[in-house]
Structures are given as structure tokens and as C-alpha cells.
PDB file of N, CA and C in Angstrom:
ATOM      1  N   UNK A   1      33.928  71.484   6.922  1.00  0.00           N
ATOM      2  CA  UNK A   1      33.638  72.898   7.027  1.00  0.00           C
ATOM      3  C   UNK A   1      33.040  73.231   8.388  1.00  0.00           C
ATOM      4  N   UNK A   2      32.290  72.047   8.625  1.00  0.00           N
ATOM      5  CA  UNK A   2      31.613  72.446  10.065  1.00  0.00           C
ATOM      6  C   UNK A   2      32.402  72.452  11.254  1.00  0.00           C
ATOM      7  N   UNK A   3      33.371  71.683  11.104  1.00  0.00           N
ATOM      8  CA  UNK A   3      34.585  71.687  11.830  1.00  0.00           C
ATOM      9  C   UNK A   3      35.581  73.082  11.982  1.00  0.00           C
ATOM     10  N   UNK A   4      35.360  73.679  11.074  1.00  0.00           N
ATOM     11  CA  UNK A   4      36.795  74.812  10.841  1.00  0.00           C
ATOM     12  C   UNK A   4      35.828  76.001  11.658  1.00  0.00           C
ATOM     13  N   UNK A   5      34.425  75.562  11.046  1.00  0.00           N
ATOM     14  CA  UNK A   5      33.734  76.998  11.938  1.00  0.00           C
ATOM     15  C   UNK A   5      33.651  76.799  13.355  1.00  0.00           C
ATOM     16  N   UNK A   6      33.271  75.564  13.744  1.00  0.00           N
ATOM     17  CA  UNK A   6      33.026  75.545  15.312  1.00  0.00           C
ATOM     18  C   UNK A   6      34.481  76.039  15.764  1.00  0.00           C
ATOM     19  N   UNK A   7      35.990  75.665  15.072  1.00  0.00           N
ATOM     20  CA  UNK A   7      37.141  75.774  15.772  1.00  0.00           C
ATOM     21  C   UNK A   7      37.390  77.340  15.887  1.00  0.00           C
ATOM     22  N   UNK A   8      36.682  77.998  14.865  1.00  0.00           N
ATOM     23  CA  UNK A   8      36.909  79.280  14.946  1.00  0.00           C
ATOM     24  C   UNK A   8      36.397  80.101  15.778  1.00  0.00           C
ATOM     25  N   UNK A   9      35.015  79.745  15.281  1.00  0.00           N
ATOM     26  CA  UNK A   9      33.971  80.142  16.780  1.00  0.00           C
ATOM     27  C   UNK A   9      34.424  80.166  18.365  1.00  0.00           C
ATOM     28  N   UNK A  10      34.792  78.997  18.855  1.00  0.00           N
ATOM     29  CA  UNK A  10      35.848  78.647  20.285  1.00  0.00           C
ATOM     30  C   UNK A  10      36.782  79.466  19.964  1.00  0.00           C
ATOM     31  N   UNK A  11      37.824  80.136  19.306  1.00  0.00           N
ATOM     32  CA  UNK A  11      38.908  80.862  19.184  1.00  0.00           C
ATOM     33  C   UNK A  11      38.118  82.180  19.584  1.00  0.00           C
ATOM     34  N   UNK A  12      37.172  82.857  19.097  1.00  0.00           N
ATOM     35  CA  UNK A  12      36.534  84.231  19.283  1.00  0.00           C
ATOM     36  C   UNK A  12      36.186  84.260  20.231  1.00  0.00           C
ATOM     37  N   UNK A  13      35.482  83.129  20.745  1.00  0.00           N
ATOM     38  CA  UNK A  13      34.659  83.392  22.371  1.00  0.00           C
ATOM     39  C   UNK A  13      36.359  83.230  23.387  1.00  0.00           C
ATOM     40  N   UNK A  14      36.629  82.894  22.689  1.00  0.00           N
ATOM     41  CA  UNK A  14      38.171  82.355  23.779  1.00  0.00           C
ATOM     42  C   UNK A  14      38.922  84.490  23.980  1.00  0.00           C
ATOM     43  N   UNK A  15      39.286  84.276  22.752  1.00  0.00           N
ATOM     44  CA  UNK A  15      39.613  86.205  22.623  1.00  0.00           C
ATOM     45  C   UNK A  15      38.819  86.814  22.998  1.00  0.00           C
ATOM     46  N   UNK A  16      37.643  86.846  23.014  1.00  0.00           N
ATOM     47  CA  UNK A  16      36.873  87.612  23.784  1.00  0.00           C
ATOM     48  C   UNK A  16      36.632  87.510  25.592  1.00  0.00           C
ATOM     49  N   UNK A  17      36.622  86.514  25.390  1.00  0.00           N
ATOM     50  CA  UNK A  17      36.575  86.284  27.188  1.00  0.00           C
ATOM     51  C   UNK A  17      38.093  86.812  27.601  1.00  0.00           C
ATOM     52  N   UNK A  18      39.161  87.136  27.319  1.00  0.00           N
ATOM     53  CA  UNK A  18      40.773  87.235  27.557  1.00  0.00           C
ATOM     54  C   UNK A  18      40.713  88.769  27.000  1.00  0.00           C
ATOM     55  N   UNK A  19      39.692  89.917  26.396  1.00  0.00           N
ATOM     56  CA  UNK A  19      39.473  91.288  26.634  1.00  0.00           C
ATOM     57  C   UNK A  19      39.647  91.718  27.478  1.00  0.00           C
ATOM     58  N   UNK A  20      40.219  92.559  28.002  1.00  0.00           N
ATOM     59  CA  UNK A  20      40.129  93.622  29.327  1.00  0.00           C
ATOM     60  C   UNK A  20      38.786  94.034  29.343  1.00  0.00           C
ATOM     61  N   UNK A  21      38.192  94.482  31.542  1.00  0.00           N
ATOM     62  CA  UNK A  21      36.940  95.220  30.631  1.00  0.00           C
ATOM     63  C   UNK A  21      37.536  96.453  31.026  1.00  0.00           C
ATOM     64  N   UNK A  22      36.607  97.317  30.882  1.00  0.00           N
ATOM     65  CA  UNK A  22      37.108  98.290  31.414  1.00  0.00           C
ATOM     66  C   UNK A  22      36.658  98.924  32.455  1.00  0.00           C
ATOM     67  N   UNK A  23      35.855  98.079  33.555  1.00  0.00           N
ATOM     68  CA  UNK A  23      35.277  98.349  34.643  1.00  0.00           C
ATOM     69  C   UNK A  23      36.573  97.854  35.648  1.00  0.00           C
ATOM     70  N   UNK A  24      37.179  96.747  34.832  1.00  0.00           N
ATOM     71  CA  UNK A  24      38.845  96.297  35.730  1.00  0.00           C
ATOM     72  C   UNK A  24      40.070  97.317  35.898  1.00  0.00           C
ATOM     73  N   UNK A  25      39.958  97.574  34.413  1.00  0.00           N
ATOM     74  CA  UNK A  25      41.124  98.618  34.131  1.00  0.00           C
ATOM     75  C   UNK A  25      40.848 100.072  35.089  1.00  0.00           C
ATOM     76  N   UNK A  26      39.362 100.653  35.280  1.00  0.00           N
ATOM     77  CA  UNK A  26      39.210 101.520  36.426  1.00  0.00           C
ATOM     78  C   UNK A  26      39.603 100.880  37.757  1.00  0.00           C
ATOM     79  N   UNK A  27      39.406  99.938  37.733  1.00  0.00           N
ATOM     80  CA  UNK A  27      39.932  99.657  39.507  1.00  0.00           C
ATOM     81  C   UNK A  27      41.174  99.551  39.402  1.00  0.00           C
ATOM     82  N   UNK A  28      42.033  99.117  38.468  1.00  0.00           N
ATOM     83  CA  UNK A  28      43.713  99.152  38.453  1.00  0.00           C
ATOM     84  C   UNK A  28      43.573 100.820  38.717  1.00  0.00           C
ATOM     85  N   UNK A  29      43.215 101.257  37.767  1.00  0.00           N
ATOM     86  CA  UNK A  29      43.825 102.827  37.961  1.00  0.00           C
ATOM     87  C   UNK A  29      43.405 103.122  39.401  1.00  0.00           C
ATOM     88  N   UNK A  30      42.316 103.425  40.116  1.00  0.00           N
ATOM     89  CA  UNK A  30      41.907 103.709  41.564  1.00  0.00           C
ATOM     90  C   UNK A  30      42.897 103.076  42.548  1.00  0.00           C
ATOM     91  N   UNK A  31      43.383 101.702  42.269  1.00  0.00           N
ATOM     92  CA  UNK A  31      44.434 100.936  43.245  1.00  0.00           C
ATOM     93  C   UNK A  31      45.728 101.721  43.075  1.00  0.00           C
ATOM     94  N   UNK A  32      46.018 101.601  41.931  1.00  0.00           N
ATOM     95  CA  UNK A  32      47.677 102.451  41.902  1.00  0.00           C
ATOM     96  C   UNK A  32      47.577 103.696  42.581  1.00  0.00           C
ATOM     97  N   UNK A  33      46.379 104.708  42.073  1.00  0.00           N
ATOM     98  CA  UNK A  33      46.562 105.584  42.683  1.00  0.00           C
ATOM     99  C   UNK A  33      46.472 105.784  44.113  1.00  0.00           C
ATOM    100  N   UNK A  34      45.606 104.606  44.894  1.00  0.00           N
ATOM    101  CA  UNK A  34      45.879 104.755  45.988  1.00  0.00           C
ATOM    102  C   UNK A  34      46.686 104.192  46.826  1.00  0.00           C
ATOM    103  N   UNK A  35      47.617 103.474  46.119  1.00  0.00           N
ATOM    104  CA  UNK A  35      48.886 102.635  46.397  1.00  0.00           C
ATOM    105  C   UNK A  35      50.085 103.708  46.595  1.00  0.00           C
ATOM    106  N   UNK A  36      49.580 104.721  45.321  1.00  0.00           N
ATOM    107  CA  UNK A  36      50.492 106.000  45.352  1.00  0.00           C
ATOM    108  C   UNK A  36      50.259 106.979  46.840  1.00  0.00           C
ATOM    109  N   UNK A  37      49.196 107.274  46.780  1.00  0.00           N
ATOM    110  CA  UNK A  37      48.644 107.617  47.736  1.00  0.00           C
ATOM    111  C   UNK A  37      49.113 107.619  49.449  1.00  0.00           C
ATOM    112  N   UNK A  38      49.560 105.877  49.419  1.00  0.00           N
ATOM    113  CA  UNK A  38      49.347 105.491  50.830  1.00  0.00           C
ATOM    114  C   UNK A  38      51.104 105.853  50.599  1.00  0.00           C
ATOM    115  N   UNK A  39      51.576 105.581  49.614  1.00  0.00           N
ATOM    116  CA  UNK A  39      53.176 105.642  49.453  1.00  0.00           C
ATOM    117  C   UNK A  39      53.481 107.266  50.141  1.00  0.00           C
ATOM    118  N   UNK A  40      52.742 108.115  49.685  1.00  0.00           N
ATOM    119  CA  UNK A  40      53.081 109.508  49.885  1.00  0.00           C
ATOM    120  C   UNK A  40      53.054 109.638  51.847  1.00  0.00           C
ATOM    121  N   UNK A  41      52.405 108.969  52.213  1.00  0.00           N
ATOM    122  CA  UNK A  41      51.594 108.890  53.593  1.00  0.00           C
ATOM    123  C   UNK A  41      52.892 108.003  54.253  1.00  0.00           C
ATOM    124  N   UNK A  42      52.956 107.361  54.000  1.00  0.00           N
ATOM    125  CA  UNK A  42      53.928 106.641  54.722  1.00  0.00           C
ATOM    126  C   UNK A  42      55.459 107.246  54.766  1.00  0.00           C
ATOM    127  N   UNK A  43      55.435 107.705  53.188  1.00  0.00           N
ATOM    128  CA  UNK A  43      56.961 108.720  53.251  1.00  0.00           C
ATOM    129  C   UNK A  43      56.850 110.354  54.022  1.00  0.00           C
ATOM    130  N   UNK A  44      55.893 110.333  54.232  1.00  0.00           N
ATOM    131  CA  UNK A  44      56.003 111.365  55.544  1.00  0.00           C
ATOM    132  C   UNK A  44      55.833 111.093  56.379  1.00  0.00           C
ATOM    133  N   UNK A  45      55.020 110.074  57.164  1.00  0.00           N
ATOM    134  CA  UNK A  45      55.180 109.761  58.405  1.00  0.00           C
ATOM    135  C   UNK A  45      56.670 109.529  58.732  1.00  0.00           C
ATOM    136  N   UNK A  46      57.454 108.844  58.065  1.00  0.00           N
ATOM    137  CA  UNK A  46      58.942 108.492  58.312  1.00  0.00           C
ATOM    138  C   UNK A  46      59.586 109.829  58.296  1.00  0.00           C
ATOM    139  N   UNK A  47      59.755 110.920  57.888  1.00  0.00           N
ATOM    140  CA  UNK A  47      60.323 112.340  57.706  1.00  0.00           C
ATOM    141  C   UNK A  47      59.765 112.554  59.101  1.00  0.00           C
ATOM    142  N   UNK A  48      58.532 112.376  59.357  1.00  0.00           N
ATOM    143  CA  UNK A  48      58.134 112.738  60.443  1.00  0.00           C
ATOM    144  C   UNK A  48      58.476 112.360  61.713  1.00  0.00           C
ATOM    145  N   UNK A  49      58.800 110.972  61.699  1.00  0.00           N
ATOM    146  CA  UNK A  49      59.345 110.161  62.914  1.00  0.00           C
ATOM    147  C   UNK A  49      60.673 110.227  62.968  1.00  0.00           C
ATOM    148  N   UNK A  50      61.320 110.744  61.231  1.00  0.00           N
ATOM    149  CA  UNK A  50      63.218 110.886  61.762  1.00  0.00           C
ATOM    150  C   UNK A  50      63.220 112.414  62.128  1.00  0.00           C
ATOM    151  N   UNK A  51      62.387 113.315  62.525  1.00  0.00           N
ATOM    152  CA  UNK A  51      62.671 114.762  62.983  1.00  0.00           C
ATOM    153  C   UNK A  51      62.098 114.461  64.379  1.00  0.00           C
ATOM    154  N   UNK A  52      61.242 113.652  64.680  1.00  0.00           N
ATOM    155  CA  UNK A  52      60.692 113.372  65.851  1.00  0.00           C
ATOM    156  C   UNK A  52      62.118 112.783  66.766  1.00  0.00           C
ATOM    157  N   UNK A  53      62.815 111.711  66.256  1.00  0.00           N
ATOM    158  CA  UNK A  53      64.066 111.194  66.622  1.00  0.00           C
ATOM    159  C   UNK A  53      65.276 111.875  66.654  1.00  0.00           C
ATOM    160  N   UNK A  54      65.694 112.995  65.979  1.00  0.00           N
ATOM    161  CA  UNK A  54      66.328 113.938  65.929  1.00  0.00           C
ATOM    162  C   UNK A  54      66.266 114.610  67.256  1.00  0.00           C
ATOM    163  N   UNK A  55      65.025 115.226  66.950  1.00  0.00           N
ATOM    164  CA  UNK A  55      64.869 116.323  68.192  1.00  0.00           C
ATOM    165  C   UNK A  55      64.606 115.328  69.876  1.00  0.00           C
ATOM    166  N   UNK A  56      64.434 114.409  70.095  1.00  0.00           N
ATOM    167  CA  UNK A  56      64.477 113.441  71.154  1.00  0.00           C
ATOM    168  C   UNK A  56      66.280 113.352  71.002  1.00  0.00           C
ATOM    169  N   UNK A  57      66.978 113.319  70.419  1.00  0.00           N
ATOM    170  CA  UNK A  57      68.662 113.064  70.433  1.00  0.00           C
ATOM    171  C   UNK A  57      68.852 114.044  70.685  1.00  0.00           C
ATOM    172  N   UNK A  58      68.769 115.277  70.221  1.00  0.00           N
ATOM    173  CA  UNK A  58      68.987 116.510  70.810  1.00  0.00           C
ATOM    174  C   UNK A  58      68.967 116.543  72.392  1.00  0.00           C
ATOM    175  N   UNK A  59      67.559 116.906  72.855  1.00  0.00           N
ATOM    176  CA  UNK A  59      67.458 116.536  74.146  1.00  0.00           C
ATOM    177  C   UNK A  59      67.845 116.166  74.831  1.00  0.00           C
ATOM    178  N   UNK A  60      67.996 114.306  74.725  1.00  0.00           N
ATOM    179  CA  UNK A  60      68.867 113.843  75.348  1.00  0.00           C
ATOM    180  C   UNK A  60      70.610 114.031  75.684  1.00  0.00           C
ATOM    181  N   UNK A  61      70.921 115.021  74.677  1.00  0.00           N
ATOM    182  CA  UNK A  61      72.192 115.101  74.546  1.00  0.00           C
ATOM    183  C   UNK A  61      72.582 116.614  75.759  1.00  0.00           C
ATOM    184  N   UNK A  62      71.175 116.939  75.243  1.00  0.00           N
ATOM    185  CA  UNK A  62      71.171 118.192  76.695  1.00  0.00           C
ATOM    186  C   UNK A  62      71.320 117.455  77.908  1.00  0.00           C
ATOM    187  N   UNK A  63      70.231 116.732  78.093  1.00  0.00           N
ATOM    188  CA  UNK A  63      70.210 115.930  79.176  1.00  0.00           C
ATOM    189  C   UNK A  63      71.534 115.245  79.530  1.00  0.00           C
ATOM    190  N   UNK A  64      72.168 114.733  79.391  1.00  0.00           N
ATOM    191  CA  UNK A  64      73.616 114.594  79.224  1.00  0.00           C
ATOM    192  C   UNK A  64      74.265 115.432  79.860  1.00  0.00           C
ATOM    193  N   UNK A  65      74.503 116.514  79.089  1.00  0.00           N
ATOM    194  CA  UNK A  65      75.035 117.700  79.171  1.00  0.00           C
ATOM    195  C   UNK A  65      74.721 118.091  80.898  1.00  0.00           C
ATOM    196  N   UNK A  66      73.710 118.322  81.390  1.00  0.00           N
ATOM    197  CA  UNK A  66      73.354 119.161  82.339  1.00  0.00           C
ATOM    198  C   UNK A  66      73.851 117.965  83.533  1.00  0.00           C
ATOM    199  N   UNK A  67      73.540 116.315  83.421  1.00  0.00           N
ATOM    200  CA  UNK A  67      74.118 115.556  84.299  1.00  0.00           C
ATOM    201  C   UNK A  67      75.271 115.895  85.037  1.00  0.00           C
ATOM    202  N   UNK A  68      75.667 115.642  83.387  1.00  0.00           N
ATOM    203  CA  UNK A  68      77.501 115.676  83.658  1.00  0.00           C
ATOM    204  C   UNK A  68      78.270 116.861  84.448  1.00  0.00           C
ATOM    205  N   UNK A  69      77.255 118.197  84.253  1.00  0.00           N
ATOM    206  CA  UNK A  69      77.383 119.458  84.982  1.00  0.00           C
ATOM    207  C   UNK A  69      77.298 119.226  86.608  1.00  0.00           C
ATOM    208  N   UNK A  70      76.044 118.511  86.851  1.00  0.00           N
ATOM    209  CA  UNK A  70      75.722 118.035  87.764  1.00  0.00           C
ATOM    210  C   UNK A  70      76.708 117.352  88.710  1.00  0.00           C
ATOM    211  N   UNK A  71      77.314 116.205  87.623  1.00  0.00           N
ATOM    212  CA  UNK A  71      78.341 115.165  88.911  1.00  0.00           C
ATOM    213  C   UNK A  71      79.570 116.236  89.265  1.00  0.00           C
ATOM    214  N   UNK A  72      79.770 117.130  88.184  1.00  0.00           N
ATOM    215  CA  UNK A  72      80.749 117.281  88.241  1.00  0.00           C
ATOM    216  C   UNK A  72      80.983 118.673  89.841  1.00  0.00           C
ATOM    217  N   UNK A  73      79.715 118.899  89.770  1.00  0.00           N
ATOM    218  CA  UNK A  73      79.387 120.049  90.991  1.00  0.00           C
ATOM    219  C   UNK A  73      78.841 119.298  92.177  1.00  0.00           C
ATOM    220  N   UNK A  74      78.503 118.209  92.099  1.00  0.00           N
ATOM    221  CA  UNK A  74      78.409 117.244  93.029  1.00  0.00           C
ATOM    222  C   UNK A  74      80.027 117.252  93.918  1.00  0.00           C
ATOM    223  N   UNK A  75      80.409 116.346  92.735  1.00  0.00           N
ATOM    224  CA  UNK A  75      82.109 116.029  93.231  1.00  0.00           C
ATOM    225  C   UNK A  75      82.943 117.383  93.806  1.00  0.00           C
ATOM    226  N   UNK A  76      82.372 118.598  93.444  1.00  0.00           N
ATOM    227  CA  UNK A  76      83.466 119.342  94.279  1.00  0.00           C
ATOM    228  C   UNK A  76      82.479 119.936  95.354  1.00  0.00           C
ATOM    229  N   UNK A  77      81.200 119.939  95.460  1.00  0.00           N
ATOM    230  CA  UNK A  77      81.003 119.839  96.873  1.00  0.00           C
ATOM    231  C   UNK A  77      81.450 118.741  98.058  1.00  0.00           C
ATOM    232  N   UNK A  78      81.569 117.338  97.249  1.00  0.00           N
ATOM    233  CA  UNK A  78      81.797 116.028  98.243  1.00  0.00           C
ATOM    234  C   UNK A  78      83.364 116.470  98.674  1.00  0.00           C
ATOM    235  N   UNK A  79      84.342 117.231  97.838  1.00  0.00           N
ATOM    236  CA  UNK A  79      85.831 117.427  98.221  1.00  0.00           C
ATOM    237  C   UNK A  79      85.664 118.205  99.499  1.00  0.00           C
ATOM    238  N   UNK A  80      84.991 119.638  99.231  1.00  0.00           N
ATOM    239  CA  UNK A  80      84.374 120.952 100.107  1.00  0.00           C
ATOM    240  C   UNK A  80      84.229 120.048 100.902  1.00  0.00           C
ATOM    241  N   UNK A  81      83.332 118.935 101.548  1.00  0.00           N
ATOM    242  CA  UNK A  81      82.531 118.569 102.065  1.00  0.00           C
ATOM    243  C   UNK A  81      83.468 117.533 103.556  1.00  0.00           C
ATOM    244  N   UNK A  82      84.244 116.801 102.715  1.00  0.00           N
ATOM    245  CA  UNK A  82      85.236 115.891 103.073  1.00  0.00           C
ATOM    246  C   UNK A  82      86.335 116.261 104.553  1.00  0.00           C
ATOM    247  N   UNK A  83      86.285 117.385 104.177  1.00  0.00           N
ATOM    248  CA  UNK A  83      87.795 118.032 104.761  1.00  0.00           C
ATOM    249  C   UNK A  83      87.296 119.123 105.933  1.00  0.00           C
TER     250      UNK A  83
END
């Protein structure tokens, strides 16, 4: 008999120590949410850096644009120029 109680006894302290507390279960919740948190932060910085990259392609595409204007008024002054 003394046997079945001590085995039982070790089984309860065993289930009990393997309880959640609930000073843990608040820090899960505080982590997710700020896991959520940093998630929201990071998915706008990226929205933010592909409109940032956008509008830099733009630009550059002006930039482009106005070169190419450039050689091309270059080259018929060098013809003008030649003769």
C-alpha cells in the first residue's frame, strides 16, 4: 500500500510540475503579439522601400530619357559642326 501511494504521489507532483503557469502563458501572449507587431513593421517598411524603388526607376528612366535627347543633339551639332 505504501508503495501504490508513494507511486501516486510522484505522478501528482510530476502533473503538477508539467501545469502551465500562467505568468508563462502571459509572456506567450505579449511575444506573439509583438512578433505580430514587428511583422506589421517590417511589412511596411518593404511597401515602403518598393515605392521608394519605383519612384528611383522612374527617375532614372527620365534620366535616360533626357541623355538620349542629349546625344542625340550632340550628334547633330558634331554633323553642323564637321562641314
Amino acid at each position: 500500500m505504501k508503495k501504490v501511494a508513494l507511486t501516486v504521489a510522484v505522478l501528482t507532483l510530476g502533473l503538477a510540475a508539467c501545469q502551465p503557469k500562467a505568468e508563462d502563458n502571459n509572456t506567450v501572449a505579449d511575444n506573439t503579439a509583438d512578433v505580430a507587431a514587428n511583422t506589421a513593421d517590417v511589412a511596411a517598411n518593404a511597401a515602403d522601400n518598393a515605392l521608394d524603388a519605383a519612384g528611383n526607376a522612374v527617375e532614372n528612366a527620365g534620366n535616360a530619357v533626357d541623355n538620349a535627347s542629349n546625344a542625340v543633339a550632340n550628334a547633330a551639332d558634331n554633323t553642323t559642326n564637321a562641314h
